[in-house]
N, C-alpha and C. Protein backbone atom coordinates (compact mmCIF):
# COMPACT_ATOMS: atom_id res chain seq x y z
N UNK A 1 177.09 57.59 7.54
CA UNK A 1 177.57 58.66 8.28
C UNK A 1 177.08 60.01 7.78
N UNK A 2 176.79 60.05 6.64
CA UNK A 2 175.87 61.37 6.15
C UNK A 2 175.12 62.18 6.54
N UNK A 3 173.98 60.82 7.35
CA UNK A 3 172.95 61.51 8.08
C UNK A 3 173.68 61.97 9.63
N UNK A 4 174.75 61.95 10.38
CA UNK A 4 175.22 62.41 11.43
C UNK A 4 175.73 63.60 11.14
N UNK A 5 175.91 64.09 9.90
CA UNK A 5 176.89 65.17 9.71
C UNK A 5 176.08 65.85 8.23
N UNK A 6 175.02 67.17 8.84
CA UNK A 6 174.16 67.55 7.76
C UNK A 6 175.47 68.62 7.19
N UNK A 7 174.80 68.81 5.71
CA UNK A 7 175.68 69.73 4.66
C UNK A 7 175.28 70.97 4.97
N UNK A 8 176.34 71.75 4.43
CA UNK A 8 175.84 73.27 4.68
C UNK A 8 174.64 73.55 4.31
N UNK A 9 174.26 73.28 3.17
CA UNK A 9 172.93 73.88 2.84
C UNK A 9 171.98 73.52 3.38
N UNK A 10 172.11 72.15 3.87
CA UNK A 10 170.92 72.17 4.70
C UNK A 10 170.68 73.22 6.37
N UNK A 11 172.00 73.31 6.28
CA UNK A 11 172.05 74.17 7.81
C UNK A 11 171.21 75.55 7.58
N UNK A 12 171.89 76.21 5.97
CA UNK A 12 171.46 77.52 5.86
C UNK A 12 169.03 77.23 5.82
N UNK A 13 169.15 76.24 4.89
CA UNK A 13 167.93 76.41 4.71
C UNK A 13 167.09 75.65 6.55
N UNK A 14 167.29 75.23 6.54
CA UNK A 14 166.91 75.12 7.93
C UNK A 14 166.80 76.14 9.04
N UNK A 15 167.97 77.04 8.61
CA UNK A 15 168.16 78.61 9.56
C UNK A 15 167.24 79.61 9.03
N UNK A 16 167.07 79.50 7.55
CA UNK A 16 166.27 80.66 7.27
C UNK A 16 164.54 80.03 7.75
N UNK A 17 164.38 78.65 7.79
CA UNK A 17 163.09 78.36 7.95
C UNK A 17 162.57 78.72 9.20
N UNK A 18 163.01 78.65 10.56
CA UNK A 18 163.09 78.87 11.70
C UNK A 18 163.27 80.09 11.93
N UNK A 19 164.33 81.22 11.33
CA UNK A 19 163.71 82.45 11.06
C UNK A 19 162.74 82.79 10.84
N UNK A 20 162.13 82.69 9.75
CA UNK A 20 160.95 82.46 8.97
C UNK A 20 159.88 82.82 10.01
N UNK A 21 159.41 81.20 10.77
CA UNK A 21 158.49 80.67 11.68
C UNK A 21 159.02 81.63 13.32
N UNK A 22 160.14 82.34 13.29
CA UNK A 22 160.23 82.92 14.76
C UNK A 22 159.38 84.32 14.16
N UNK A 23 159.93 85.00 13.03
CA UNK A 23 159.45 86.15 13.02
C UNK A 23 157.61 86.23 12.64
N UNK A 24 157.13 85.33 11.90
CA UNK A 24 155.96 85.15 12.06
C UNK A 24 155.26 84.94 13.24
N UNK A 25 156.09 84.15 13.99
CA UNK A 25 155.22 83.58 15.67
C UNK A 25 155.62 85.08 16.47
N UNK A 26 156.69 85.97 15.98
CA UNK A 26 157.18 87.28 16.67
C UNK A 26 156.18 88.34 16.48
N UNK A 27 155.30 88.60 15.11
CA UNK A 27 155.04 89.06 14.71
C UNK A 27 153.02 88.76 15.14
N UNK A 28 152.70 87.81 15.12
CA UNK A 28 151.26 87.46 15.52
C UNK A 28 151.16 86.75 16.39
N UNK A 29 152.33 85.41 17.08
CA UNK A 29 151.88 85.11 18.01
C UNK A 29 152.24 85.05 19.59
N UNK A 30 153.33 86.10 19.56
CA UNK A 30 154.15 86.33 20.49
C UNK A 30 153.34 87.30 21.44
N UNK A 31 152.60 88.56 21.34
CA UNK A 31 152.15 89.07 21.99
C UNK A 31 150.38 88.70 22.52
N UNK A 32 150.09 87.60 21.97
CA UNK A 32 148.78 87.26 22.27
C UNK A 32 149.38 86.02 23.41
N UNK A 33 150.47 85.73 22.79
CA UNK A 33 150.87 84.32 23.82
C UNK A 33 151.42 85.67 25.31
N UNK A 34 152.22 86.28 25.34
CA UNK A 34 152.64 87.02 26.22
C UNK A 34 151.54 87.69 27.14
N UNK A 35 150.49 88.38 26.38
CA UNK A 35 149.36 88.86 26.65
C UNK A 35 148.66 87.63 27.60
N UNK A 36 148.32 86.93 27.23
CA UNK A 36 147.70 85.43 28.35
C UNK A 36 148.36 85.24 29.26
N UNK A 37 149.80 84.90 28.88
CA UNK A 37 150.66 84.60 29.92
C UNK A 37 150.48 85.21 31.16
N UNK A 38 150.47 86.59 30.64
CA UNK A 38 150.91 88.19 32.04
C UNK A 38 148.94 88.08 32.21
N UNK A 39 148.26 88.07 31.54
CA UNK A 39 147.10 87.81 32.12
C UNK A 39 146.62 86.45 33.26
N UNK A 40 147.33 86.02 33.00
CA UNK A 40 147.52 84.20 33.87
C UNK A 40 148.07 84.67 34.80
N UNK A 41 149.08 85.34 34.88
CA UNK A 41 150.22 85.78 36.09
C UNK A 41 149.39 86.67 36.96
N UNK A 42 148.84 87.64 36.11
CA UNK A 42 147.94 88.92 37.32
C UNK A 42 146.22 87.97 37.86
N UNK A 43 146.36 86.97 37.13
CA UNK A 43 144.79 86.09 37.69
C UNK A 43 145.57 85.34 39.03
N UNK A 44 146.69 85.05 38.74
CA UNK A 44 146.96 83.60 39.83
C UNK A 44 147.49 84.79 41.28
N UNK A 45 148.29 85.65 40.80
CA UNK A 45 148.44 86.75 42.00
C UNK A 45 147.25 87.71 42.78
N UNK A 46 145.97 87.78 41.85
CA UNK A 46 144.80 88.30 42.55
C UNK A 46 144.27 86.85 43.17
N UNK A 47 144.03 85.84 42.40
CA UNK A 47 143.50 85.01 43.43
C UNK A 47 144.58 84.34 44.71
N UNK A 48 146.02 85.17 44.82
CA UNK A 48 146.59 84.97 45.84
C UNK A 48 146.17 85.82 46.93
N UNK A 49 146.48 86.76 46.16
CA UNK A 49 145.82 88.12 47.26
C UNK A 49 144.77 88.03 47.81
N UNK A 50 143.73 87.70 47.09
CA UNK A 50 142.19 87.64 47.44
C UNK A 50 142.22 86.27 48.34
N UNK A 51 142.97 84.97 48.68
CA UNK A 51 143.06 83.93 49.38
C UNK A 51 143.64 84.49 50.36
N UNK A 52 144.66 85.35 50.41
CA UNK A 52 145.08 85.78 51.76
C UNK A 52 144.11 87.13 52.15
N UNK A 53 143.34 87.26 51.72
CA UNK A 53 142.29 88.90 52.38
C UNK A 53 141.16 87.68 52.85
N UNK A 54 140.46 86.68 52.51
CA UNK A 54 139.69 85.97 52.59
C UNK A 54 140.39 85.03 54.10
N UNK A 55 141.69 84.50 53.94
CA UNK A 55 142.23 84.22 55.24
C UNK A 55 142.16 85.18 56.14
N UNK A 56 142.86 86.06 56.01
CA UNK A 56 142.44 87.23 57.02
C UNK A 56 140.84 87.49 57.67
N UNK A 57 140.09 87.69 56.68
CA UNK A 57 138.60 87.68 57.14
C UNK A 57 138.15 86.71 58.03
N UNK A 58 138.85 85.40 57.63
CA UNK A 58 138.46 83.71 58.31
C UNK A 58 139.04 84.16 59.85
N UNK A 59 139.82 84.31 59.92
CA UNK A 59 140.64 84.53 61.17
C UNK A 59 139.97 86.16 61.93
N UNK A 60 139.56 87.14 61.43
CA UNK A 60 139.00 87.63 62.08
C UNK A 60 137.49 87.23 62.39
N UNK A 61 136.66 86.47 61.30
CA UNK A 61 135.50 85.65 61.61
C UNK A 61 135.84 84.88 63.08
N UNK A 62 137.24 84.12 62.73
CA UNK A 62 136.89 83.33 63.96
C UNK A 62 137.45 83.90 65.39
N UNK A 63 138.01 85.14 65.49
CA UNK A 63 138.42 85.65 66.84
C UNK A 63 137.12 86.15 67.06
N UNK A 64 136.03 86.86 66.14
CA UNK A 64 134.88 87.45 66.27
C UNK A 64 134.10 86.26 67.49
N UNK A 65 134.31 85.15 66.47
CA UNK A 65 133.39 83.92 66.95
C UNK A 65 133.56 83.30 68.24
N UNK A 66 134.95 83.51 68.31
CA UNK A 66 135.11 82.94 69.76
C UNK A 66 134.58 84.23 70.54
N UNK A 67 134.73 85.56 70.28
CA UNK A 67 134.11 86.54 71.45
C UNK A 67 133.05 86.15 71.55
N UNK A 68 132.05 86.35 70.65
CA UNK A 68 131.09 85.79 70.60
C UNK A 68 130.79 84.89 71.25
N UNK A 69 130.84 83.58 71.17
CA UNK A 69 130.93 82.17 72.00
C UNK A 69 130.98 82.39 73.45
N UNK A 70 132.15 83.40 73.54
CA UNK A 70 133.03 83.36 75.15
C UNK A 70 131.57 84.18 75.59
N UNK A 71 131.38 85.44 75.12
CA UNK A 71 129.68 85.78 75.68
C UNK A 71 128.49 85.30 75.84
N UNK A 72 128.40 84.15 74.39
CA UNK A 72 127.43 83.48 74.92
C UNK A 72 127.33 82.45 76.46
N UNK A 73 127.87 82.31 76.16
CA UNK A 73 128.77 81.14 77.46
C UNK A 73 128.59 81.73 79.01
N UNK A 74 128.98 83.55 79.25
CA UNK A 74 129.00 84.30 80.01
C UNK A 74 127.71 84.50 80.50
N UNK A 75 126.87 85.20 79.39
CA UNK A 75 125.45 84.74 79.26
C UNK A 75 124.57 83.74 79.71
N UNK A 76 124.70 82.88 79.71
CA UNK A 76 124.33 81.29 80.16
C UNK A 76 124.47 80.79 81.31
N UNK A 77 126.22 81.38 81.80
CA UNK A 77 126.32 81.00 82.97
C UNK A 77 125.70 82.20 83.74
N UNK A 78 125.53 83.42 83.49
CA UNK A 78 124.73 84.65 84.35
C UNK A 78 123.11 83.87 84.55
N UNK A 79 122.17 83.51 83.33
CA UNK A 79 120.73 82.97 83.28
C UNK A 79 121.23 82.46 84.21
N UNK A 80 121.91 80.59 84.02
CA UNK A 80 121.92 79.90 85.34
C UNK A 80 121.71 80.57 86.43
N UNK A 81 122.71 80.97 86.72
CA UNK A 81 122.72 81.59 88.30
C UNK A 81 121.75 82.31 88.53
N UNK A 82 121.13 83.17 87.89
CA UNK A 82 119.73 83.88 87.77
C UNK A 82 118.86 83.27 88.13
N UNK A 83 118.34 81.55 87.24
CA UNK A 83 117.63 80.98 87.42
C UNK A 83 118.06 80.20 88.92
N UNK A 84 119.09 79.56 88.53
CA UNK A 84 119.11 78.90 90.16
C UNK A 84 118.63 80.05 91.34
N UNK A 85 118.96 81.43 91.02
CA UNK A 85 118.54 82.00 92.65
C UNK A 85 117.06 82.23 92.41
N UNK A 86 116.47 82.35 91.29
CA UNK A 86 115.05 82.40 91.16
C UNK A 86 113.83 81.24 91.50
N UNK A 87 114.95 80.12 91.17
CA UNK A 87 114.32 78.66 92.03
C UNK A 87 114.58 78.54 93.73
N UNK A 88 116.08 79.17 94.04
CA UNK A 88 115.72 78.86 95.20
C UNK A 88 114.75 80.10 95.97
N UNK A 89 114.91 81.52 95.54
CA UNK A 89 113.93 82.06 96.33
C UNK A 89 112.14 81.54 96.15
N UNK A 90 111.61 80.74 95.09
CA UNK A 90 110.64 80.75 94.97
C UNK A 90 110.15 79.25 95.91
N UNK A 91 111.67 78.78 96.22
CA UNK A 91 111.30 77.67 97.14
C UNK A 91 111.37 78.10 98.64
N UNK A 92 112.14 79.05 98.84
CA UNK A 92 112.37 79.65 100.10
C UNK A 92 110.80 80.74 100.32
N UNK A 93 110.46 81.13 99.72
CA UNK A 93 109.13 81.70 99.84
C UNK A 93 107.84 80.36 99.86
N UNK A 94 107.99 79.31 98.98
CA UNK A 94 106.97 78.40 99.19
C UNK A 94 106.97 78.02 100.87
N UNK A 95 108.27 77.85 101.46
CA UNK A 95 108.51 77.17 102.77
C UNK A 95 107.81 78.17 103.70
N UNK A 96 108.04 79.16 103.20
CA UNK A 96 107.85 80.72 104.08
C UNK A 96 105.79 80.50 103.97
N UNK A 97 105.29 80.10 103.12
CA UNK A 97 103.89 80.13 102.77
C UNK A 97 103.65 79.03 103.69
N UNK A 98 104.29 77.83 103.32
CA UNK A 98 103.68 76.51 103.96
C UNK A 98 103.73 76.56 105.71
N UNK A 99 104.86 77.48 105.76
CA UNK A 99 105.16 77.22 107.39
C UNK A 99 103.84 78.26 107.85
N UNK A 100 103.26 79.50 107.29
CA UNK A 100 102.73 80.56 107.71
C UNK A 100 101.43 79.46 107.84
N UNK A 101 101.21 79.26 106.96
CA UNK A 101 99.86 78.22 107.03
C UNK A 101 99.58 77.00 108.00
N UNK A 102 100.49 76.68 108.34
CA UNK A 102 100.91 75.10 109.21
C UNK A 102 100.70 76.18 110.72
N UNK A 103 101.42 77.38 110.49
CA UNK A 103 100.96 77.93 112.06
C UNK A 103 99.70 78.62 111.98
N UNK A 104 98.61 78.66 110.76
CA UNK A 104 97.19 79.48 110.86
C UNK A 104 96.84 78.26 111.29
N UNK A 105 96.89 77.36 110.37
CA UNK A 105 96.03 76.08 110.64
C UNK A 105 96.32 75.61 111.76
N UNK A 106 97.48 75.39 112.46
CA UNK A 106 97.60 74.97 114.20
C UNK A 106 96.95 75.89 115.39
N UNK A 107 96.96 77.19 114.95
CA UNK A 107 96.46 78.47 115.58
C UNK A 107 94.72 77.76 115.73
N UNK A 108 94.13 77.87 114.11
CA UNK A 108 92.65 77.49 114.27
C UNK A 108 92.39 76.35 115.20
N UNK A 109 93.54 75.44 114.65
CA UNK A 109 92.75 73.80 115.59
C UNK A 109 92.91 74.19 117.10
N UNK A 110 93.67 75.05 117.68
CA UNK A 110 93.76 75.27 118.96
C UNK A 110 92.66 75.97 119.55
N UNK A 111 92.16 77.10 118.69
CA UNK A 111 91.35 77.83 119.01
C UNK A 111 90.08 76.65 119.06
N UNK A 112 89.85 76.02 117.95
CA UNK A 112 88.73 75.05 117.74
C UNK A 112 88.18 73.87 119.56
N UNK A 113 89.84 74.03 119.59
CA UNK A 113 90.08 72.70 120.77
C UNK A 113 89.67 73.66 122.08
N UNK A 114 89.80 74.72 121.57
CA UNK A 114 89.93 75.70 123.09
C UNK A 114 88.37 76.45 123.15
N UNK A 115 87.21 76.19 121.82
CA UNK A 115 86.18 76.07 122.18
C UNK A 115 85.28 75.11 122.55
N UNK A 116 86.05 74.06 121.80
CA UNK A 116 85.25 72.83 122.26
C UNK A 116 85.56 72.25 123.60
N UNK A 117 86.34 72.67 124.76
CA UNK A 117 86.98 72.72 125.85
C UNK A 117 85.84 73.22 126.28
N UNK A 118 86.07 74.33 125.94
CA UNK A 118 85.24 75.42 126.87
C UNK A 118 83.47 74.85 126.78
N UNK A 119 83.29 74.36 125.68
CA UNK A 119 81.50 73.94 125.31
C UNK A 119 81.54 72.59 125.89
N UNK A 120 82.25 71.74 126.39
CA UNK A 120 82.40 70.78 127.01
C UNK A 120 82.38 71.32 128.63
N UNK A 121 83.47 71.97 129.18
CA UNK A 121 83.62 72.35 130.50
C UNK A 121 81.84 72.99 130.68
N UNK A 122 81.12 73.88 129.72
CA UNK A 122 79.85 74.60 130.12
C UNK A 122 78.98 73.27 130.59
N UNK A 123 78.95 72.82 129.29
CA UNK A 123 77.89 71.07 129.33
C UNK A 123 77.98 70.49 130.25
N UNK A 124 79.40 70.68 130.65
CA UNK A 124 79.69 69.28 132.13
C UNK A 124 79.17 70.11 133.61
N UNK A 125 79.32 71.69 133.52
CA UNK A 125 79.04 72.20 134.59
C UNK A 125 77.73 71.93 134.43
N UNK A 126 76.97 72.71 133.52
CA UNK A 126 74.86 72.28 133.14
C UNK A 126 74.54 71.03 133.72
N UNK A 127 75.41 69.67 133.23
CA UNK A 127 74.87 68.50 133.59
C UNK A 127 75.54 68.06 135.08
N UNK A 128 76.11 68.68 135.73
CA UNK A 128 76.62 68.84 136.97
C UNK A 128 75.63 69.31 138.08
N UNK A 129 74.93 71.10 137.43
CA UNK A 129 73.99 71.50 137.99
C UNK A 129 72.69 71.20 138.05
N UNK A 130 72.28 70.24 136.87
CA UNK A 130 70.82 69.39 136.57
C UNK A 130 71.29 68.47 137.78
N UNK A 131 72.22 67.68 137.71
CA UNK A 131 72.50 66.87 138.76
C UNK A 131 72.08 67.08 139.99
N UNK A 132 72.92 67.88 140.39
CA UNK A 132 72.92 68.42 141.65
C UNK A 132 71.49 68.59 142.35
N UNK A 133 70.95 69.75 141.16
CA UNK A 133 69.19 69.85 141.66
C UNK A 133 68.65 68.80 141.83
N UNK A 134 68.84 67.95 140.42
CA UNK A 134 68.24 66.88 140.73
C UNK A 134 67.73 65.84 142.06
N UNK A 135 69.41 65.78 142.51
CA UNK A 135 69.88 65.27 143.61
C UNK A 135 68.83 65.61 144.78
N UNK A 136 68.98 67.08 144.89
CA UNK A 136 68.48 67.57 146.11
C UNK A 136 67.04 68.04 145.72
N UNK A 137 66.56 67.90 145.00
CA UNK A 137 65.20 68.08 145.07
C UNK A 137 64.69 66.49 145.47
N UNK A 138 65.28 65.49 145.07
CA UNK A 138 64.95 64.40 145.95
C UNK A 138 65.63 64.28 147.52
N UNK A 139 66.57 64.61 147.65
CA UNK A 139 66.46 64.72 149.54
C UNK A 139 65.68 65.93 149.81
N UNK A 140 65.46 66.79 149.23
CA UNK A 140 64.29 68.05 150.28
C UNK A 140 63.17 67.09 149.77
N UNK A 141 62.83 66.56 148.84
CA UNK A 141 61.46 65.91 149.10
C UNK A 141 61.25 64.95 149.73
N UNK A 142 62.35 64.20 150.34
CA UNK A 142 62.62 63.35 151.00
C UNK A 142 62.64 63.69 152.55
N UNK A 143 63.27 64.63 152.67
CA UNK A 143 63.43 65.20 154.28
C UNK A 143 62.29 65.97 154.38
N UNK A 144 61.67 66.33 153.15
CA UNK A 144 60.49 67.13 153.79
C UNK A 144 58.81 66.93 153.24
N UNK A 145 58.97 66.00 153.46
CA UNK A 145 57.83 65.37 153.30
C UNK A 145 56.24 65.89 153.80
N UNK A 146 56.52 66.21 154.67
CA UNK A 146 55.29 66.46 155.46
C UNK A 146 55.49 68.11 155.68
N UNK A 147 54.22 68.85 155.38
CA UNK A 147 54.06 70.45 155.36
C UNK A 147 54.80 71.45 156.77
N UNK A 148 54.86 70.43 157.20
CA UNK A 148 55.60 71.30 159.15
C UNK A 148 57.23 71.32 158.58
N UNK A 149 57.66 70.32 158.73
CA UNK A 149 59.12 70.66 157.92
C UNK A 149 59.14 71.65 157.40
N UNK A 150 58.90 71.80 155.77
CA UNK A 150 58.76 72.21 154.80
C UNK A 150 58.70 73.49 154.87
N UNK A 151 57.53 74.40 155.81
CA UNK A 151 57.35 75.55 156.14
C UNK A 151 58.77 75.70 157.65
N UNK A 152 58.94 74.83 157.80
CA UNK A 152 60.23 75.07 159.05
C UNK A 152 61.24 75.56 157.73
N UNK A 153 61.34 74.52 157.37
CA UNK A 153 63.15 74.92 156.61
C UNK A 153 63.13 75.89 155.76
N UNK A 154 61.65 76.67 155.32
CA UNK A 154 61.56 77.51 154.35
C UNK A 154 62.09 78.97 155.50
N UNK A 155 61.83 79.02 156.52
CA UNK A 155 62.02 80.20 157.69
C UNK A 155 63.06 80.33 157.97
N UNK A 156 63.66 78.89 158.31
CA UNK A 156 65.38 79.09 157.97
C UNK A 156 65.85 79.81 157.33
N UNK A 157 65.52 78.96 155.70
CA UNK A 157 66.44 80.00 154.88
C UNK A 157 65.88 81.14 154.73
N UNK A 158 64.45 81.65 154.91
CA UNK A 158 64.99 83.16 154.74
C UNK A 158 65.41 84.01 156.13
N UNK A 159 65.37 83.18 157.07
CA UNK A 159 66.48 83.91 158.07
C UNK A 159 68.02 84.38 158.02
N UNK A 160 68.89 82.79 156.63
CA UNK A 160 70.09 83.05 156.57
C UNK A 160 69.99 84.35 154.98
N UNK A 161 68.76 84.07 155.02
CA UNK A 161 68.99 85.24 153.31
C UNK A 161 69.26 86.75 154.14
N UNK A 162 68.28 86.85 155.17
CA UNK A 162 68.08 88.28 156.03
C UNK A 162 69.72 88.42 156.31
N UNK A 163 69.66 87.18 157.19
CA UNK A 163 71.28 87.53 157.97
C UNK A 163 72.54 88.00 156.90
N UNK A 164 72.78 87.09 155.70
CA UNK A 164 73.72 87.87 155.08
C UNK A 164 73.24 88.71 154.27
């Protein structure tokens, strides 16, 4: 039971030892330990501060980003539409070219058809009028065979040349 129940003296020397070791640790190591401590305290509160200025920044980064975005986007959909009306006018002008051309080129073939008409209708009249002479230079040589005719029907006609 001894050891449950220390003697005075051991209490006193035990009190002065711990004295001892407070005023020494009071004396050299109390303000270097305190000093860290409050240096630990102002590190963990700047890197609080500085995590919430850095949040802040993040969050204005990202409202920036979405403007950003939302313009690009605005942007993109303006090109589109730009481009789509730039495709369709350049197709609405191709149609405008092809049709102008489809009516030169129908214009020419008509004109083409409407000379070769006409160089056909000349040819057919020429070989109409070769005909014709033809024709009748064999009945006048036929009907007039013999020089009495011949000088007859020539008096004729210039009787009907006189008359009209």
């Amino acid at each position: 039971m001894d050891l449950l129940t220390p003697s005075f003296g051991l209490i006193i020397w035990t009190l002065i030892a711990f004295l001892v070791v407070f005023f020494i640790l009071k004396k050299y190591a109390w303000k270097p330990i305190l000093n860290s401590l409050g240096e630990r305290e102002k590190n963990i509160s700047d890197a609080i501060l500085s995590t919430e200025k850095i949040k802040k920044e993040m969050e204005s980064l990202k409202s920036e980003n979405e403007i950003l975005l939302s313009k690009a986007r605005e942007e993109r959909s303006i090109m589109m539409r730009e481009a789509k009306e730039t495709r369709d006018k350049i197709i609405s002008d191709a149609k405008e070219q092809a049709r102008l051309e489809m009516n030169k080129i129908i214009a020419d073939a008509q004109a083409v058809i409407h000379q070769q008409k006409m160089a056909s209708i000349t040819d057919l009249k020429n070989q109409v009028g070769n005909l014709v002479i033809e024709v009748s230079e064999k009945v006048l040589r036929r009907e007039l065979s013999n020089k009495e005719e011949q000088e007859k029907y020539i008096n004729q006609l210039a009787a009907k040349v006189e008359l009209n």
